[in-house]
Protein backbone atom coordinates (compact mmCIF):
# COMPACT_ATOMS: atom_id res chain seq x y z
CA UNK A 1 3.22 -20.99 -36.59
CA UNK A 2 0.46 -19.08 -34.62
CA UNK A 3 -1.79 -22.02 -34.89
CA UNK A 4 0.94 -23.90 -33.08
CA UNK A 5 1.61 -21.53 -30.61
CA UNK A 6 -2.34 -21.66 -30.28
CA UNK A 7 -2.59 -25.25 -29.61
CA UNK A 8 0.45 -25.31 -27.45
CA UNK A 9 -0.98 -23.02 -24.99
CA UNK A 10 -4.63 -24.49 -25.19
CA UNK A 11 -3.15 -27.58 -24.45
CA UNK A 12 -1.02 -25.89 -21.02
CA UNK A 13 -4.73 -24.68 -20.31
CA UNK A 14 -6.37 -27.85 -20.36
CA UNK A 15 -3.53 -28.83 -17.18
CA UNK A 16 -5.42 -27.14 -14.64
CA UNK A 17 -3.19 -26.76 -11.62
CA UNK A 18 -5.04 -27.75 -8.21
CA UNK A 19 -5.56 -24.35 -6.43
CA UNK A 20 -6.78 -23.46 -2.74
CA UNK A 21 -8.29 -19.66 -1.76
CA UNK A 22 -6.32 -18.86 1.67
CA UNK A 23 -8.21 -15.92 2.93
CA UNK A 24 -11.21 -14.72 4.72
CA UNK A 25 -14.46 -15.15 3.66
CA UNK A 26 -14.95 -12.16 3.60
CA UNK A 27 -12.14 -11.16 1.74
CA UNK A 28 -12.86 -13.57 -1.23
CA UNK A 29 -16.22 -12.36 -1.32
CA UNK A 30 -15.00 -8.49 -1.82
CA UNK A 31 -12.01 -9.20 -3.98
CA UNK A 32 -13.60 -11.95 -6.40
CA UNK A 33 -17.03 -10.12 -6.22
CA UNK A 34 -18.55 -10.43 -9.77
CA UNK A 35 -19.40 -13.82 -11.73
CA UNK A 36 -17.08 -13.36 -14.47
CA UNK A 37 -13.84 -13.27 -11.61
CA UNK A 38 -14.77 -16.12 -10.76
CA UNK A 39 -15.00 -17.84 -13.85
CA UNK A 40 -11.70 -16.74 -15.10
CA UNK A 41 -10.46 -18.33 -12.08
CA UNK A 42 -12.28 -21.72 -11.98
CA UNK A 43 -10.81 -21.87 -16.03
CA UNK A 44 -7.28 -21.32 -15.23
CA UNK A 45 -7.27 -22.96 -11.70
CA UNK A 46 -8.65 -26.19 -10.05
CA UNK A 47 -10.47 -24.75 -7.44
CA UNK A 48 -14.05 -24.70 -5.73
CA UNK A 49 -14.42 -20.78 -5.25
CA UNK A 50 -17.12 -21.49 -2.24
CA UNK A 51 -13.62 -23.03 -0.22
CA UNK A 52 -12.20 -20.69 1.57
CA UNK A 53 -9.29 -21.60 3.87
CA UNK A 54 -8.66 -19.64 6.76
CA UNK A 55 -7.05 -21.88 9.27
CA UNK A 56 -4.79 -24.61 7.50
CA UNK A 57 -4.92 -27.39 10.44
CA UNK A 58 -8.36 -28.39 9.10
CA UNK A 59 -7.42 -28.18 5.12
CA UNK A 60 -6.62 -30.65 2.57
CA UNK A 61 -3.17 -29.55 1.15
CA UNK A 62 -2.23 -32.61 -0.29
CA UNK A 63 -2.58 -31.62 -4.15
CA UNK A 64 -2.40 -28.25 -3.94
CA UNK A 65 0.05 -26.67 -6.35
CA UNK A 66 -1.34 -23.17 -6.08
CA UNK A 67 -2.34 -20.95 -2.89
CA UNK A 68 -4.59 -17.77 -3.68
CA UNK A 69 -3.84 -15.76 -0.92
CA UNK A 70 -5.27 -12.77 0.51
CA UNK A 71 -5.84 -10.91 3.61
CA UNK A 72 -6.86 -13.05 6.03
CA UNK A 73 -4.63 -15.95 5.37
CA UNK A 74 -3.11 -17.85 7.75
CA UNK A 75 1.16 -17.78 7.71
CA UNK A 76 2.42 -21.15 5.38
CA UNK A 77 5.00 -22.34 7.71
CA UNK A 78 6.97 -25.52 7.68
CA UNK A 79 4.42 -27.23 9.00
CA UNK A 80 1.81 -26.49 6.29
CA UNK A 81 4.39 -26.92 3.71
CA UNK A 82 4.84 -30.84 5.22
CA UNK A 83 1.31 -31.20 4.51
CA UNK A 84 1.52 -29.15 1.29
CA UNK A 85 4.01 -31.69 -1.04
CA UNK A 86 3.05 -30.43 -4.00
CA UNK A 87 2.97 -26.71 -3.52
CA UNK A 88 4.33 -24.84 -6.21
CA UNK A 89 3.43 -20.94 -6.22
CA UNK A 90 1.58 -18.39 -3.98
CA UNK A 91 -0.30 -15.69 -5.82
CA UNK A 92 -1.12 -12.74 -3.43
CA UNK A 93 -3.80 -10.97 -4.01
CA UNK A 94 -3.05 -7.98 -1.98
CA UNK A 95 0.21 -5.92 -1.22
CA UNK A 96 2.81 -7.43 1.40
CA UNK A 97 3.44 -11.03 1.86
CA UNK A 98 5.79 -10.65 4.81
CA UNK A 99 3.28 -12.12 7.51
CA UNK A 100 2.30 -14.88 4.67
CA UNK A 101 5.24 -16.26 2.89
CA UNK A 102 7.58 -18.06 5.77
CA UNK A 103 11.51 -18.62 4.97
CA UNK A 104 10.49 -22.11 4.87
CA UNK A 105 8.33 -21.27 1.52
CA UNK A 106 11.67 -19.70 0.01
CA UNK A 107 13.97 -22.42 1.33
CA UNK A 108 11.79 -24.84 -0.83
CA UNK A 109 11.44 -22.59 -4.02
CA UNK A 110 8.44 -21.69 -3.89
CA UNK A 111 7.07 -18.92 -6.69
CA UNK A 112 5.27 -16.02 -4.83
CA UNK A 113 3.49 -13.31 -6.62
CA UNK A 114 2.31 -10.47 -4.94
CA UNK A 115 -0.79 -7.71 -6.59
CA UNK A 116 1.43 -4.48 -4.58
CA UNK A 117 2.19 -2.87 -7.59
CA UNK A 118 -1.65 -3.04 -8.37
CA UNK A 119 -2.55 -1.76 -4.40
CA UNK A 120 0.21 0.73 -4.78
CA UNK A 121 -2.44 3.03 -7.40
CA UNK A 122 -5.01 3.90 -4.92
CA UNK A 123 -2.61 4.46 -2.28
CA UNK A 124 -0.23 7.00 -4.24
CA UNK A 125 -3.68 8.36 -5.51
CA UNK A 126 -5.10 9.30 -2.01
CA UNK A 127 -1.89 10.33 -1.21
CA UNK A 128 -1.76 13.01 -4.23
CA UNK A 129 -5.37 14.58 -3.07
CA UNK A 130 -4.46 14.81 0.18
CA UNK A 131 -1.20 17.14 -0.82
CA UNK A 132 -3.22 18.86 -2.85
CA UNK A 133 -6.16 19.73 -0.61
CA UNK A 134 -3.60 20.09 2.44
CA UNK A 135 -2.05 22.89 0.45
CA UNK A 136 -5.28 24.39 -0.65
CA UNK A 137 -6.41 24.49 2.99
CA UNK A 138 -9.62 22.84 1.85
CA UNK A 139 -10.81 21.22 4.89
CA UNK A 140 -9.87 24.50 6.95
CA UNK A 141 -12.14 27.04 4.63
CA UNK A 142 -14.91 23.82 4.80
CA UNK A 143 -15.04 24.22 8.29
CA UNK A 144 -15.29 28.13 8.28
CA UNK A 145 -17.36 28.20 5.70
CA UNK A 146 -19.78 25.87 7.96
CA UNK A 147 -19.48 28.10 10.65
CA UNK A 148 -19.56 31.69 9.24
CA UNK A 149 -22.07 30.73 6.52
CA UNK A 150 -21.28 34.25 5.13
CA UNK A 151 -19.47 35.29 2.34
CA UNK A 152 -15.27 35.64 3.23
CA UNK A 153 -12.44 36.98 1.90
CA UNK A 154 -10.97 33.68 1.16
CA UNK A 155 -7.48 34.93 0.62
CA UNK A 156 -7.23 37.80 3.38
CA UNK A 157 -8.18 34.58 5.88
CA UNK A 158 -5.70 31.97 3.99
CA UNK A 159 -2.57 34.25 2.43
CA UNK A 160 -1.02 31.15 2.50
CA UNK A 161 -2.94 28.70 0.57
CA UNK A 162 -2.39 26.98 -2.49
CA UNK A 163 -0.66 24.63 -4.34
CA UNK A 164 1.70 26.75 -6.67
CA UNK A 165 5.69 26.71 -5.82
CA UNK A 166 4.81 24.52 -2.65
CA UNK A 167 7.85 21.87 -1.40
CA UNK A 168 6.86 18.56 -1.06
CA UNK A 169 8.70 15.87 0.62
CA UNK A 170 8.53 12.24 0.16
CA UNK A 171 9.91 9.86 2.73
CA UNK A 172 10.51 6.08 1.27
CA UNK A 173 11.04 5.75 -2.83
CA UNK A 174 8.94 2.40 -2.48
CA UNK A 175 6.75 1.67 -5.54
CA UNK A 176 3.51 3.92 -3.73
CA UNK A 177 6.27 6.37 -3.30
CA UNK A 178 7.63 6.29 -6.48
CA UNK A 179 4.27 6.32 -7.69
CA UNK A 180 3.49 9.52 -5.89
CA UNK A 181 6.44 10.86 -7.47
CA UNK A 182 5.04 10.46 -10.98
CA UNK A 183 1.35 12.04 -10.03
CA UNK A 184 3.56 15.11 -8.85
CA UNK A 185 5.05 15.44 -11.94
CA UNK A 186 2.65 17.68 -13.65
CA UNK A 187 2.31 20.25 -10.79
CA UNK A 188 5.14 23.34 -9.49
CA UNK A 189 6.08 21.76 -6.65
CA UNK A 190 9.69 21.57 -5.97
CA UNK A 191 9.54 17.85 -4.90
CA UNK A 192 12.50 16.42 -2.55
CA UNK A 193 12.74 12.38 -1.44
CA UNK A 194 14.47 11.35 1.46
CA UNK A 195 15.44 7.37 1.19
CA UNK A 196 18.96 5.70 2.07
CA UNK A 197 18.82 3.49 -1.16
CA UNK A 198 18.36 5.93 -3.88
CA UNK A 199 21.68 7.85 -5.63
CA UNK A 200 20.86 11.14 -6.46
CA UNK A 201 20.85 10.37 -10.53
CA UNK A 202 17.99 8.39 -9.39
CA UNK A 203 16.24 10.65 -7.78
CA UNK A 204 16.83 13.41 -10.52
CA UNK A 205 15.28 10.35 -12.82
CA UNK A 206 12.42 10.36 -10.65
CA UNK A 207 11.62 14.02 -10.84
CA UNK A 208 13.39 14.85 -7.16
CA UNK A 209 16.02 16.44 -5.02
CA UNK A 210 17.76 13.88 -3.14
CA UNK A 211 18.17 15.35 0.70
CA UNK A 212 18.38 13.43 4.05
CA UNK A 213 15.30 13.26 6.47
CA UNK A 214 15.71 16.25 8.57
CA UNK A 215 16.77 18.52 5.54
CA UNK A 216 13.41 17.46 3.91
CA UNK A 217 11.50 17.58 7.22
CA UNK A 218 13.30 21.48 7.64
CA UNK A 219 12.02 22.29 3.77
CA UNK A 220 8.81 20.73 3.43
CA UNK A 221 5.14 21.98 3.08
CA UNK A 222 4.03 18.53 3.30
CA UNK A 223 5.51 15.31 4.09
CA UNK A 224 4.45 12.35 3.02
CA UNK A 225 5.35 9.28 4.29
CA UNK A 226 6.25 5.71 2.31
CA UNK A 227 8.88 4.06 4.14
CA UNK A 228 8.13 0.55 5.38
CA UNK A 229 8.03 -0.70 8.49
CA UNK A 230 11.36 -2.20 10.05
CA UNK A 231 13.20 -2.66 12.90
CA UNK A 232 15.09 1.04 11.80
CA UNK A 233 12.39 3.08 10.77
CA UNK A 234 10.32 2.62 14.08
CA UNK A 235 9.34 6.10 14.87
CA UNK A 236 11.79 7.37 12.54
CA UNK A 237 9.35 10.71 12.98
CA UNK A 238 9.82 11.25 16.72
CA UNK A 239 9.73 14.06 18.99
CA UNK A 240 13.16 15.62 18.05
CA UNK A 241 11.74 15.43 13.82
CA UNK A 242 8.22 16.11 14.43
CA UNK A 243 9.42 19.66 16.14
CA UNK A 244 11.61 20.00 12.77
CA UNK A 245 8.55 20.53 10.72
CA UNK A 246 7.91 24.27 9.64
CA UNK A 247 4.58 25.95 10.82
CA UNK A 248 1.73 25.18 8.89
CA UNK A 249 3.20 22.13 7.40
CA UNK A 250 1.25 18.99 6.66
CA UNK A 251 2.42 15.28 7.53
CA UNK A 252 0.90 12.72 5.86
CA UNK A 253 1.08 8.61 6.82
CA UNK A 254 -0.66 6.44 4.05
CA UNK A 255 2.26 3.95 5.30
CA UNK A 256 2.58 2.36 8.62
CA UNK A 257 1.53 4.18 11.66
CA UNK A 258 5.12 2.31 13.51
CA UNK A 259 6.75 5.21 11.32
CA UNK A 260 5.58 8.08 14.20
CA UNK A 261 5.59 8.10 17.86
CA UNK A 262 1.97 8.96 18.66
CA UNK A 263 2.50 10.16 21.79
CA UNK A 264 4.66 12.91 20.58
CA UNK A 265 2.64 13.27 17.36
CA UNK A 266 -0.77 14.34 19.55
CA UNK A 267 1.44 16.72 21.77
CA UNK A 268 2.43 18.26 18.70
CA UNK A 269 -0.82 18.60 16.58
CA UNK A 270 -2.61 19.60 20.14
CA UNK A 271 -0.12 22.93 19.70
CA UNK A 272 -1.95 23.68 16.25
CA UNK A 273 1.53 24.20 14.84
CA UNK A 274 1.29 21.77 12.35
CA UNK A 275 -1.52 19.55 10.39
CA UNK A 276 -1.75 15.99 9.59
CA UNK A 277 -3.79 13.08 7.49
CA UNK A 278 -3.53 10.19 8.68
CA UNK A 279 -4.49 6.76 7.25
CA UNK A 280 -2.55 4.38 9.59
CA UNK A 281 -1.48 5.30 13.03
CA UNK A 282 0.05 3.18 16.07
CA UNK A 283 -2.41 1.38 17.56
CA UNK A 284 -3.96 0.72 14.35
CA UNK A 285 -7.19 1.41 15.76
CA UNK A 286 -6.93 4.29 17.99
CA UNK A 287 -8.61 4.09 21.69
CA UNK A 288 -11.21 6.15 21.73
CA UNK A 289 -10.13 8.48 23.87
CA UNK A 290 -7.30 10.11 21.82
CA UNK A 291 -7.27 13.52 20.96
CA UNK A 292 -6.85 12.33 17.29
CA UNK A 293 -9.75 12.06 16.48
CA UNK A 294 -11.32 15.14 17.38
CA UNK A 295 -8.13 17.80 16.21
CA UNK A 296 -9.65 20.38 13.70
CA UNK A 297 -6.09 20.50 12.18
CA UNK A 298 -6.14 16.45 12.14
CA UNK A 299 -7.80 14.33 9.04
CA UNK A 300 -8.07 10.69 10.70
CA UNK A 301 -9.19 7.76 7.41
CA UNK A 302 -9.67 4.79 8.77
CA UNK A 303 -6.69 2.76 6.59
CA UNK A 304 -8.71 3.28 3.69
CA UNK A 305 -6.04 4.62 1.39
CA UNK A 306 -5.34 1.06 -0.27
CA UNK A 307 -7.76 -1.06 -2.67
CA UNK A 308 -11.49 -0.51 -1.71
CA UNK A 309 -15.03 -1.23 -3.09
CA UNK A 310 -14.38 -1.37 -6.94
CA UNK A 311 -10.44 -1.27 -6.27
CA UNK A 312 -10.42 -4.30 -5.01
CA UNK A 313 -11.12 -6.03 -8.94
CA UNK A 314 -7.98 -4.68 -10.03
CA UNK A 315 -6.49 -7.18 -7.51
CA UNK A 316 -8.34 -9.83 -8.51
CA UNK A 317 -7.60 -9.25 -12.40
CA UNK A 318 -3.80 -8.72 -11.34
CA UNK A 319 -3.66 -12.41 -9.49
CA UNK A 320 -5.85 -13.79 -12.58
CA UNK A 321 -3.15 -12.45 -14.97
CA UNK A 322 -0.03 -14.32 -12.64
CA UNK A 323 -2.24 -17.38 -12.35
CA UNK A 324 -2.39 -17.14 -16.38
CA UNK A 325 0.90 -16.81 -16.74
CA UNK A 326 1.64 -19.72 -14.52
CA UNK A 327 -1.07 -21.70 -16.45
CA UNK A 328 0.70 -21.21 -19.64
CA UNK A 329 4.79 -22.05 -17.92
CA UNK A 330 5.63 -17.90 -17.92
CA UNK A 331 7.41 -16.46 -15.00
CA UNK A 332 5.37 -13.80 -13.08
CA UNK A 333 5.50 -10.75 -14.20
CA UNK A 334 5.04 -9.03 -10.44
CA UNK A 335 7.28 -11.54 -8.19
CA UNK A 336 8.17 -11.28 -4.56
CA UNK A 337 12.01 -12.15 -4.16
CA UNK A 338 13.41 -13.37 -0.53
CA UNK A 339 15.82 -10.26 -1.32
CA UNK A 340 13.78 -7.69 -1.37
CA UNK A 341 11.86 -8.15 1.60
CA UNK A 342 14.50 -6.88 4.32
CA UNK A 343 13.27 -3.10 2.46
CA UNK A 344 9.83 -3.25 1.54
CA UNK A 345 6.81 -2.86 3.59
């Protein structure tokens, strides 16, 4: 039976499905950086790894079955799909597919996979040390530290640092936040999540007090941020909910920076009332003129928070596992429905 099941799927294997990398350049070379990537790829797909499409007007599509995307890809609209007959699946290699995957894709079936759940770990993982160091005032007693370069009496400086009994407040159970969720579980932090599509049995599930935004914004220490970006969460932290915020609390965006008004984010964090880390903001890169970037009570990443350096291989080996599982007639294990899209980032 198991030599069966052997041949059967060596024999699926030896059907090679003709494959395309839709990227950039540079993107392929970062995410399928090392020679064995590549050669899992080029033994479960058709594909010359040294072709990378970034423009499809000047591509062959005609017997392509199988798009590798990444960032950097051009959108697969109707009028690729015309010259794409034989396109069967689209395996993402990075988190959203939303500027990628057009409703003609879904109107013809087409199988998308996407690698968020695998981009989701270094996100929710940035996201936990930030919490943690905002409530430790680390990068506060750094700074003094530089400039006192004397011994201090850390806690007559900082009463009010640390992480013990803090209140944490996550906006957005998406999978980073849900993810975040989980990392916080070990800690004492009362931990409350804000999002209109969670029942509060599910939020007790996930290790949270289910509260509305401005009772969490009211509560918090920190805020974190998760939500995606739509049409009704555009500067869902305005003026009005940014002055909600407690003294000394921390806001944190790993999300999109569309989630804040800027303008009424720098008027607040020019007060000093409040501290923030930011990963994404609104323009994504910030003129340089704004005050954000030189705030002492402002951490500024440059959108950094998601798969980097060796992160970026656990993408690859996610969209090597869906492009195995298509090899061998499975489903994918980590699909993107037409559904789900309307409330995901």
């Amino acid at each position: 039976m198991t030599a069966l099941s052997n041949a059967q799927q060596a024999s699926q294997l030896s059907r090679r499905a003709r494959g395309v990398l839709a990227m950039s350049q540079t993107v392929r070379a970062d995410v399928f950086s090392t020679p064995e990537l590549l050669d899992r790829l080029t033994r479960l797909v058709d594909v010359d790894p040294d072709l990378v499409v970034d423009d499809f007007s000047c591509a062959d599509l005609s017997d392509v079955e199988v798009l590798i995307t990444g960032w950097g890809c051009p959108p697969i609209e109707e009028s690729v799909l015309l010259r794409a007959p034989d396109l069967r699946a689209v395996v993402h290699t990075a988190g959203t597919v939303k500027e990628i995957v057009s409703a003609a894709c879904w109107e013809r079936g087409i199988t998308v996979s996407s690698a968020t759940e695998a981009n989701a770990m270094p996100v929710a993982e940035y996201t936990l040390a930030a919490i943690l160091f905002a409530q430790k005032r680390v990068l506060e007693m750094a700074q003094t530290y530089r400039e006192l370069r004397s011994p201090v009496h850390w806690t007559a400086e900082f009463p009010d640092a640390g992480n013990y009994q803090r209140t944490i407040g996550i906006v957005g159970a998406s999978r980073i936040g849900r993810r975040v969720l989980e990392l916080l579980a070990p800690f004492d932090f009362e931990v409350l999540v804000s999002d209109p599509y969670v029942t509060e049995p599910e939020a007790r599930v996930m290790g949270a007090r289910l509260v509305d935004l401005d009772e969490l914004l009211d509560l918090s220490d920190t805020v974190s941020l998760h939500a995606p970006s739509l049409p009704e969460t555009h500067h869902m932290i305005d003026r009005r909910r940014l002055r909600r915020l407690r003294d000394g609390a921390t806001l944190i965006n790993t999300a999109r920076g569309s989630l804040i008004d800027t303008d009424a984010l720098v008027d607040e964090l020019s007060s000093g009332r409040i501290f923030a880390v930011l990963d994404v903001t609104e323009p994504e890169v910030l003129p340089p003129s704004s005050p954000l970037y030189d705030l002492p009570n402002v951490l500024l990443t440059p959108h950094i928070a998601g798969s980097i350096g060796r992160e970026l291989e656990r993408l690859a080996t996610r969209a090597l596992d869906e492009l195995q599982r298509y090899a061998n007639g499975a489903p994918f294990a980590y699909p993107v429905l037409p559904d789900q899209l309307s409330r995901s980032a």
